[in-house]
Protein backbone atom coordinates (compact mmCIF):
# COMPACT_ATOMS: atom_id res chain seq x y z
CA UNK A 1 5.04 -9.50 6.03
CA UNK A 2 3.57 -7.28 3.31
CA UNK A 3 1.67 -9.08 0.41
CA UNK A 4 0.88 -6.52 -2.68
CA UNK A 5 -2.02 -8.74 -3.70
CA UNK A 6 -3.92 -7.73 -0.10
CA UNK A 7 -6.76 -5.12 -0.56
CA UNK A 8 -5.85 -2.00 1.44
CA UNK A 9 -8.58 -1.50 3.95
CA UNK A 10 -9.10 0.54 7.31
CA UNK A 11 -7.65 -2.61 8.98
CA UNK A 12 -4.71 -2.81 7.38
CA UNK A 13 -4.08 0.63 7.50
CA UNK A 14 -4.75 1.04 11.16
CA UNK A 15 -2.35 -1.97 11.68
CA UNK A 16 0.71 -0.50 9.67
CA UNK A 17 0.02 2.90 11.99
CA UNK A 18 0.10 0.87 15.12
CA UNK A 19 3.63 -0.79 13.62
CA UNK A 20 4.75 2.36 12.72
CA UNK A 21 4.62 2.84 9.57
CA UNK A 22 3.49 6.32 8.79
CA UNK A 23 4.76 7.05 5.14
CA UNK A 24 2.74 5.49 2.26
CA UNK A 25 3.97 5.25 -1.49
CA UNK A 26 1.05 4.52 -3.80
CA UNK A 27 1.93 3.52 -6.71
CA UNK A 28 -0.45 3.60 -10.55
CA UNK A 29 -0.64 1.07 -12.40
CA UNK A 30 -1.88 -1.08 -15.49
CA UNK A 31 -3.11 -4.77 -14.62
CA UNK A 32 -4.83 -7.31 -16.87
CA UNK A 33 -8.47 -7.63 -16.11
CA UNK A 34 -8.39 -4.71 -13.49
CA UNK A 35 -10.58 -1.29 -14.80
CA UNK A 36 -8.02 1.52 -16.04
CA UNK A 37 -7.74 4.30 -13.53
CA UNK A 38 -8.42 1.76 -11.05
CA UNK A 39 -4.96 -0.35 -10.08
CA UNK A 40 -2.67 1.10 -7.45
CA UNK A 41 -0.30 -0.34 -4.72
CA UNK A 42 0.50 0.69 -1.53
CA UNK A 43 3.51 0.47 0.15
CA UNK A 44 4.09 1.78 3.72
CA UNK A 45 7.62 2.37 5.40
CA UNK A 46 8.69 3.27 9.07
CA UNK A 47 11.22 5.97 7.80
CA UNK A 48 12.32 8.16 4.99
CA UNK A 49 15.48 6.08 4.21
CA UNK A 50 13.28 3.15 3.05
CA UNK A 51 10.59 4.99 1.34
């Protein structure tokens, strides 16, 4: 299950890869208390449809 709030790391990378999941949105954006520039999500997907 995919949590937003996780920090993207090598592990969790390397696990969506061995799920997978090899097409990554990363999304910009605006957050209380997090540095401008600096917020971003990351969402991974298995196949073009979902992405």
């Amino acid at each position: 299950m995919y949590n937003p709030f996780v920090p993207f790391t090598d592990a969790v990378l390397r696990q969506a890869l061995q799920e997978g999941a090899y097409l990554f949105v990363i999304q910009r954006f605006n957050w209380p208390l997090v540095e401008k520039g600096k917020g971003f999500m990351v969402t991974v997907y298995k196949d073009t449809d979902g992405a």
